[in-house]
Protein backbone atom coordinates (compact mmCIF):
# COMPACT_ATOMS: atom_id res chain seq x y z
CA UNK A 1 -88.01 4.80 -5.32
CA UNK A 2 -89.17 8.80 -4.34
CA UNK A 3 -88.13 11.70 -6.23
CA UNK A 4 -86.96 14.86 -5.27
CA UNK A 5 -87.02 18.53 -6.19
CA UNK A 6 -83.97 21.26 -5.82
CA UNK A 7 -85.04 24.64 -5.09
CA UNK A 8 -82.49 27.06 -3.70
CA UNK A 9 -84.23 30.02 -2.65
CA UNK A 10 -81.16 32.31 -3.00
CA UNK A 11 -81.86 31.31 -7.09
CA UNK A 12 -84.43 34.13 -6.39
CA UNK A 13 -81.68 36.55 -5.27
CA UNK A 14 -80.58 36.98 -8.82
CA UNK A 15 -81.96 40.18 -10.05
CA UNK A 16 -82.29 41.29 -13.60
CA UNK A 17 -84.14 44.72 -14.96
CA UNK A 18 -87.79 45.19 -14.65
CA UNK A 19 -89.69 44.17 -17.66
CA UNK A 20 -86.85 41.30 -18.09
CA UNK A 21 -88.67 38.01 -18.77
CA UNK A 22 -86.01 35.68 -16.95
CA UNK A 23 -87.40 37.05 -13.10
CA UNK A 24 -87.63 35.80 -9.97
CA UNK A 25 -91.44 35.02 -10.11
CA UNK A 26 -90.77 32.09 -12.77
CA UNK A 27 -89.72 30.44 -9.16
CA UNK A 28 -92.25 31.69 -6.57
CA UNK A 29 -95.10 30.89 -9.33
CA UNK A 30 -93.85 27.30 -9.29
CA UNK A 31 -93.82 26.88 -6.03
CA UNK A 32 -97.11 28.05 -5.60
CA UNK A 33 -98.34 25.20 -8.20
CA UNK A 34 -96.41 22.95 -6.31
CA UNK A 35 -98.59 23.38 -3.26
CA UNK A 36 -101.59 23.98 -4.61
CA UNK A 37 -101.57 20.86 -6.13
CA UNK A 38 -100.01 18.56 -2.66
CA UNK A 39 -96.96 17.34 -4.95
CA UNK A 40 -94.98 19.02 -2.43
CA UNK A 41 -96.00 16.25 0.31
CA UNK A 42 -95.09 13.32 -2.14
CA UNK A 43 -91.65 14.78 -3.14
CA UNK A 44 -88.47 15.36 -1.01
CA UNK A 45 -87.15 18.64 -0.90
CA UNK A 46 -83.32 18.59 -1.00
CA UNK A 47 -80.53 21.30 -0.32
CA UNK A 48 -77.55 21.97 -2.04
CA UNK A 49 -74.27 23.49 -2.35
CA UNK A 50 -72.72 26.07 -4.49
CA UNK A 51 -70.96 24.18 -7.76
CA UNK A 52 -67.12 23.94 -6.80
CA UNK A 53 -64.53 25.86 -9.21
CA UNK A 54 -63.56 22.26 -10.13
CA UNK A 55 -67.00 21.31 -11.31
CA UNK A 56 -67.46 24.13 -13.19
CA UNK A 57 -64.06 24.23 -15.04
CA UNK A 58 -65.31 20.54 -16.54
CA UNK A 59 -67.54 22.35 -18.69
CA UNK A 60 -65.85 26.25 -18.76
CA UNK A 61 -62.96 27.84 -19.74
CA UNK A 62 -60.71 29.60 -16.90
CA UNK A 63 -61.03 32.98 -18.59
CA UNK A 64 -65.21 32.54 -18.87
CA UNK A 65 -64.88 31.99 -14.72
CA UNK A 66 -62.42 34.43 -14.15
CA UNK A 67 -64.60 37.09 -15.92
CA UNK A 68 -67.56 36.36 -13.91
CA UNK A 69 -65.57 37.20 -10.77
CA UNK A 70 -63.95 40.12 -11.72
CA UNK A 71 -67.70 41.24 -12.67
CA UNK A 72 -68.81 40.06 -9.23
CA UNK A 73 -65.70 41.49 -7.51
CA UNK A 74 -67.24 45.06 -9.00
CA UNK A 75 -70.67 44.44 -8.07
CA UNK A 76 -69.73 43.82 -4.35
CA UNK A 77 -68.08 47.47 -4.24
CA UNK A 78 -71.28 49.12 -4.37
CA UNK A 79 -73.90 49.89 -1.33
CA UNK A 80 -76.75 49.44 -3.09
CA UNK A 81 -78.19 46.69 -5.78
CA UNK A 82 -76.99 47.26 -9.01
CA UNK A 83 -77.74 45.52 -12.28
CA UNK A 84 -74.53 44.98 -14.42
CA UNK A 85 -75.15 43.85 -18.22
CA UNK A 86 -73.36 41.31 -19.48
CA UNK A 87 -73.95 41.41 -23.09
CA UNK A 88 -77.13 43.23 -23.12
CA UNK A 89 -79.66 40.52 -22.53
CA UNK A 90 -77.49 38.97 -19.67
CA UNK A 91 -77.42 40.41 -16.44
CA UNK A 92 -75.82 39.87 -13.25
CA UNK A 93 -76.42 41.33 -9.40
CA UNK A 94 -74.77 41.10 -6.25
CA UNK A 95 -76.31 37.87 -6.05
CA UNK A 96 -76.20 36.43 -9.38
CA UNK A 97 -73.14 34.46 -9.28
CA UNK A 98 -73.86 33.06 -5.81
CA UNK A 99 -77.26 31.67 -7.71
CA UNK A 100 -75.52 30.56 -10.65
CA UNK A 101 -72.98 28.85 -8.82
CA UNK A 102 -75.94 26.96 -6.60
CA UNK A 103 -78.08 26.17 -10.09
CA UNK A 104 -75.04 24.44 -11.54
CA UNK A 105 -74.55 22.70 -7.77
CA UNK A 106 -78.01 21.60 -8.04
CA UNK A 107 -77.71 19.35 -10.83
CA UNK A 108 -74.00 18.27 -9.52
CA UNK A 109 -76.41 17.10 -6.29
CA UNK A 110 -78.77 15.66 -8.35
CA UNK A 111 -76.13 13.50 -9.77
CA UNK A 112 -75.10 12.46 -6.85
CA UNK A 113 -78.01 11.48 -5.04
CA UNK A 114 -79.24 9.40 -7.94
CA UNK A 115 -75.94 7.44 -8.48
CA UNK A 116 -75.81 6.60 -4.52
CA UNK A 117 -79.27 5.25 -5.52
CA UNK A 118 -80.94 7.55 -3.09
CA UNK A 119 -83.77 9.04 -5.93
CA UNK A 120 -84.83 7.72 -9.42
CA UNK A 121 -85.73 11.24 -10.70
CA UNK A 122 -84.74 14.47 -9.08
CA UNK A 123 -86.24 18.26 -10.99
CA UNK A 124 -83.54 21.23 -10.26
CA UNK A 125 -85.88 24.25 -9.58
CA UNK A 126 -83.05 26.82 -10.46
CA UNK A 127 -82.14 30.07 -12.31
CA UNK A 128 -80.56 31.53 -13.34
CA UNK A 129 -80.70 28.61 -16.92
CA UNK A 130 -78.10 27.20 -18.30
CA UNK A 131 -78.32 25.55 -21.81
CA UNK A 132 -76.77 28.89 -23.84
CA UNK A 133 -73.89 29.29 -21.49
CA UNK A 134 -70.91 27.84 -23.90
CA UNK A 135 -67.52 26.85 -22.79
CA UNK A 136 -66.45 30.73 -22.87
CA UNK A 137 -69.18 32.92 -22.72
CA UNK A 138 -72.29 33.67 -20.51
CA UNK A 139 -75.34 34.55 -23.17
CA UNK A 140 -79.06 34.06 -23.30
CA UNK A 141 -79.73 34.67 -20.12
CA UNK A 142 -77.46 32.13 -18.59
CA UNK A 143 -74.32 32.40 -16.91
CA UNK A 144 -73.29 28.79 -16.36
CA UNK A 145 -74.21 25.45 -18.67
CA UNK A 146 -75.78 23.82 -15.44
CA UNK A 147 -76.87 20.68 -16.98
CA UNK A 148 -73.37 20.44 -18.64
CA UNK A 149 -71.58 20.68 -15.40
CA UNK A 150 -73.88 18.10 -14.01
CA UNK A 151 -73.61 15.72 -16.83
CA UNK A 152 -69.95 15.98 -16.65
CA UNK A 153 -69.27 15.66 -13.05
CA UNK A 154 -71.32 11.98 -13.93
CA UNK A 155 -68.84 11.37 -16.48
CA UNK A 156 -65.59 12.36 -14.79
CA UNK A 157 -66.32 12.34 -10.64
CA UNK A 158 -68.39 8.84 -10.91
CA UNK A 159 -67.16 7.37 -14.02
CA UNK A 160 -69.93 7.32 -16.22
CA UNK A 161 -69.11 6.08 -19.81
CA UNK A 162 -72.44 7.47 -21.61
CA UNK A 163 -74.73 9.82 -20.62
CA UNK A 164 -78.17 11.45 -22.94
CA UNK A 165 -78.97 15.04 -22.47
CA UNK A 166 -82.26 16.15 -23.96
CA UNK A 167 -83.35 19.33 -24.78
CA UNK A 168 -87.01 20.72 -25.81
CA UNK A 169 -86.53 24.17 -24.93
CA UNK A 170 -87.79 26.76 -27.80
CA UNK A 171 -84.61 28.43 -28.12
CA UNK A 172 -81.68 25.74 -29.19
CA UNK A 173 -78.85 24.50 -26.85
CA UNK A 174 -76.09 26.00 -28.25
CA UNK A 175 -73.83 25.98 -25.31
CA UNK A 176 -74.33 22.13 -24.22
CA UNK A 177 -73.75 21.70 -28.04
CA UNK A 178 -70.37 23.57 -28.07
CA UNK A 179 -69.34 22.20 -24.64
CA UNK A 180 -70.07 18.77 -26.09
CA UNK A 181 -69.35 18.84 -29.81
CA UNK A 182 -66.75 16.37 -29.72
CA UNK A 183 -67.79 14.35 -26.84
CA UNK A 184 -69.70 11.43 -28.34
CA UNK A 185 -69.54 9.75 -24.23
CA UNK A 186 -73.04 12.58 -24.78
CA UNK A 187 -75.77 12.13 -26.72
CA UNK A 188 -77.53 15.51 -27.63
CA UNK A 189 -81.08 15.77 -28.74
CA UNK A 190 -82.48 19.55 -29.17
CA UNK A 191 -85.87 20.48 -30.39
CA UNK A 192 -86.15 24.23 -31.31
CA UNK A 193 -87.69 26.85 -33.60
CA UNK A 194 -86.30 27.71 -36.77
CA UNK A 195 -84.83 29.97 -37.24
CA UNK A 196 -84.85 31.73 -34.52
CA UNK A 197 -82.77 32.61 -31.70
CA UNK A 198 -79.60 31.85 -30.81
CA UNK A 199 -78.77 31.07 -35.10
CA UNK A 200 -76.78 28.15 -34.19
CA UNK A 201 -75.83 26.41 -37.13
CA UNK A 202 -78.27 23.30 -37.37
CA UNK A 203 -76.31 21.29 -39.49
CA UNK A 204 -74.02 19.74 -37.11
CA UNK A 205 -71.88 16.59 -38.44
CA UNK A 206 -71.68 14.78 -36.12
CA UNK A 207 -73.37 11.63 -34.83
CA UNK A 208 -74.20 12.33 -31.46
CA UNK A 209 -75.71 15.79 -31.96
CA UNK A 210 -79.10 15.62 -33.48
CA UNK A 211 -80.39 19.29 -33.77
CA UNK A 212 -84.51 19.08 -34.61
CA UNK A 213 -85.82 22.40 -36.51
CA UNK A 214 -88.81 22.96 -36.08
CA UNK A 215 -90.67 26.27 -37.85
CA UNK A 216 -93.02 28.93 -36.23
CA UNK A 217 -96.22 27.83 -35.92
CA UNK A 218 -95.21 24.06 -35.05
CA UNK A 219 -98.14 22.51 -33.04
CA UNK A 220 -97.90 19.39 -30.43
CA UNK A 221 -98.74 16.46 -33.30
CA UNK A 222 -95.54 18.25 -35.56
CA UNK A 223 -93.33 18.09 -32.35
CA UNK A 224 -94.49 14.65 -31.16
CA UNK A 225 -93.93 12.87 -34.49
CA UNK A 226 -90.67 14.41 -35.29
CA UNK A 227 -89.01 13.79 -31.68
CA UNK A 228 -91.03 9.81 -31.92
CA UNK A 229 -89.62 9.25 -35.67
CA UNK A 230 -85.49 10.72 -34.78
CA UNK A 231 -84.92 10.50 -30.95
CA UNK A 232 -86.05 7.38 -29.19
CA UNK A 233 -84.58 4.69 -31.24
CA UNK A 234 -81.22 6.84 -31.35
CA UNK A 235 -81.37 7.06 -27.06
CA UNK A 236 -82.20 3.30 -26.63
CA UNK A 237 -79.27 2.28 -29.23
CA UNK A 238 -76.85 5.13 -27.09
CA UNK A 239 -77.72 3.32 -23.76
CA UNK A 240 -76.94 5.80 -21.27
CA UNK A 241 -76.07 5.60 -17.72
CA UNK A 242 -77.80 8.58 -16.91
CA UNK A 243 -80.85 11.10 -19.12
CA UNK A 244 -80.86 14.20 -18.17
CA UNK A 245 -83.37 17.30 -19.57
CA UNK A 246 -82.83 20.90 -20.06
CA UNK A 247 -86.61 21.46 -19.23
CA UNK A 248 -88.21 24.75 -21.65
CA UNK A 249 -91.52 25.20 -21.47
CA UNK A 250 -91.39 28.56 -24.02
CA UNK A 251 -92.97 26.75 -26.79
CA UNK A 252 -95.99 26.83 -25.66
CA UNK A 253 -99.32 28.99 -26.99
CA UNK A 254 -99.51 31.36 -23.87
CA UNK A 255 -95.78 31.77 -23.96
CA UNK A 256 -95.10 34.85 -26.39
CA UNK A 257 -91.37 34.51 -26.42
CA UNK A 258 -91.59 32.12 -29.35
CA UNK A 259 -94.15 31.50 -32.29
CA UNK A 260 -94.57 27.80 -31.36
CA UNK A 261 -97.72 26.59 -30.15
CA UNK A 262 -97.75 23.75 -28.26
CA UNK A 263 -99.79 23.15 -24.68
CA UNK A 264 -100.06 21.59 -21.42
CA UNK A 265 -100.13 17.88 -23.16
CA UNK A 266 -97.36 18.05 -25.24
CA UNK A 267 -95.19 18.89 -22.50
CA UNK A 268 -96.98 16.00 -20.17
CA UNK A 269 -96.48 13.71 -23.59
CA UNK A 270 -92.93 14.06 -23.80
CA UNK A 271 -92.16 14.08 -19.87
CA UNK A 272 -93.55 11.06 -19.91
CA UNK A 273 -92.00 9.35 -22.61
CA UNK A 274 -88.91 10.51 -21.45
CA UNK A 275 -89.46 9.04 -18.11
CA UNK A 276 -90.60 5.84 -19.78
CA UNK A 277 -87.56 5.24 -21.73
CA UNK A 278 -84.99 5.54 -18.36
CA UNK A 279 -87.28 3.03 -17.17
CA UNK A 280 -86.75 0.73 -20.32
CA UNK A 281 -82.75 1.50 -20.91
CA UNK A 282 -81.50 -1.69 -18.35
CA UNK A 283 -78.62 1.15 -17.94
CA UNK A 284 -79.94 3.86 -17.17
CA UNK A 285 -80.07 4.75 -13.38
CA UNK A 286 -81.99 7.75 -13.29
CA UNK A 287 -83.26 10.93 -15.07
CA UNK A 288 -82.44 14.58 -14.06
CA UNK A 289 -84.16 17.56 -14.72
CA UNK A 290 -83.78 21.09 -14.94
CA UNK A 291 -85.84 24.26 -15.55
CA UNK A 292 -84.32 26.48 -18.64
CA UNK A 293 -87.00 28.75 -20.10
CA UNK A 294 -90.66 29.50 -19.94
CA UNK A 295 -91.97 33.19 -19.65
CA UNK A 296 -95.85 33.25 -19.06
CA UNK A 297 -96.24 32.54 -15.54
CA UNK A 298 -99.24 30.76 -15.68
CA UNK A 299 -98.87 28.06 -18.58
CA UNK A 300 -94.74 27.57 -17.06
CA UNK A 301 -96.46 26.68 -13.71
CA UNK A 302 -98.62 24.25 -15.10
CA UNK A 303 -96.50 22.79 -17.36
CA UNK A 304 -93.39 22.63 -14.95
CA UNK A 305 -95.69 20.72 -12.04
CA UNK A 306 -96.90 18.27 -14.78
CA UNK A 307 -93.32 17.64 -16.25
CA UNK A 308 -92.51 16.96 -12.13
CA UNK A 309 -95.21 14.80 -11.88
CA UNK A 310 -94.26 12.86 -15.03
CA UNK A 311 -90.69 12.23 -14.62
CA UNK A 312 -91.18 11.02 -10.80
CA UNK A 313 -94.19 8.49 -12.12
CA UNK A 314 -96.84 10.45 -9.92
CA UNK A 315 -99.16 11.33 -13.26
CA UNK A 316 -101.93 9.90 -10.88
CA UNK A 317 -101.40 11.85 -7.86
């Protein structure tokens, strides 16, 4: 069965302040990997539309949605291209919204195309991320939880009774945790440095959440045997329906946003284990993918085309 890739170029159109580290290039850098290596030709390229109000209210709060107009509603009064701050490290522009609305669409897509049987894996090539975007707040960079609103749009639109989300981004998921706290229909895995940014609590009682702390300085035989010995067995024995990622590639060496130090193979090792288990799970109907964080343009580019190549079974190619 192919795989697919969504890119919406207005996810570019989202402007933060120069020096930022979440910029447009972390796109255009990928897409140059992409066709430098031909994975392009072997993968479908698919459109989509901007998340509906309805889709994103499944994971938000009216207020969080109605702030993020009023803020857009101001930043369409000016002429020229101004950069509002959100909350200091979040930042929105005349286009922002638009993007987030079409990141969180992507994965809604992506859902949809996989559950009409259409793909088997599908990556969502978006920004602005998603996974520290709780139920009523924008933070972290992100304005809306887009693999939230994708895994629950599975849940609620196509009735879907359990669904995994996993999560080996540097920086912990804090918003999919709080959107999904007391949702055990989701099974949350989330590998991240310790302590370290966003100081989520990592203590979390409850079954279906299983936060992984991992200190500065962790290398790729640390990560691999702690995610081997307390995710897999708990993902086969949750059986989901659908697995989807919240793809960070800021661990690694070249990446100075964190003081991990993992590399190209780690993120190839788990990509591919990950793929390997939605092949095993008789349940599972497809895995879904999307880009959180990764700074250094070079080592994200790598890591993001061998993470695509991985999850579509094209390791080969």
């Amino acid at each position: 069965m192919p795989a697919a890739i969504i890119s919406p170029a207005a996810c570019e159109q989202h402007l933060v302040p120069q020096g930022h580290p979440e910029r447009p290039k972390r796109l255009s850098c990928v897409n140059d990997q992409l066709l430098s290596s031909g994975l392009n030709l072997a993968i479908d390229m698919l459109d989509t539309e901007a998340a509906s109000d309805e889709q994103l209210l499944r994971a938000h709060s009216q207020a969080h949605l109605d702030k993020l107009n009023q803020l857009d509603e101001q930043l369409q009064q000016y002429g020229s291209q101004p950069i509002m701050s959100y909350d200091g490290e979040t930042f929105l522009s005349p286009k922002s919204l638009n993007a987030a609305k079409l990141a969180a669409g992507a994965v809604v897509t992506a859902v949809d195309k996989i559950l009409a049987k259409k793909y088997r894996s599908i990556f969502c090539h978006v920004r602005p991320p998603g996974h520290h975007a709780e139920r009523d707040r924008a933070m972290g960079f992100c304005l809306f939880n887009n693999i939230a609103i994708g895994a629950l749009h599975a849940l609620e639109a196509h009735g879907l009774k359990r669904v995994a989300i996993v999560d080996f981004d540097v920086h912990h998921g804090n918003g999919t945790q709080d959107i999904f706290l007391d949702d055990p229909r989701v099974l949350f895995c989330s590998a991240f440095q310790h302590p370290f940014y966003p100081y989520t609590p990592t203590d979390v009682d409850r079954a279906h959440i299983l936060n992984l702390p991992l200190a500065s300085g962790c290398r790729g035989d640390e990560f691999r045997e702690n995610i081997h010995d307390t995710w897999w067995q708990k993902i086969r024995a949750h059986k989901p329906q659908l697995i989807f990622i919240s793809a960070g590639f800021d661990g690694h060496a070249d990446d100075d946003m964190s003081g991990w130090l993992l590399n190209d193979s780690d993120y190839d090792w788990i990509s591919q284990q990950l793929r390997q288990l939605s092949d095993e799970i008789p349940q599972c109907k497809g895995i879904i993918s999307a880009l959180e964080g990764g700074y250094e343009l070079p080592s994200l580019a790598r890591c993001t085309v061998a993470h695509i190549k991985a999850i579509a079974n094209l390791s080969g190619f």
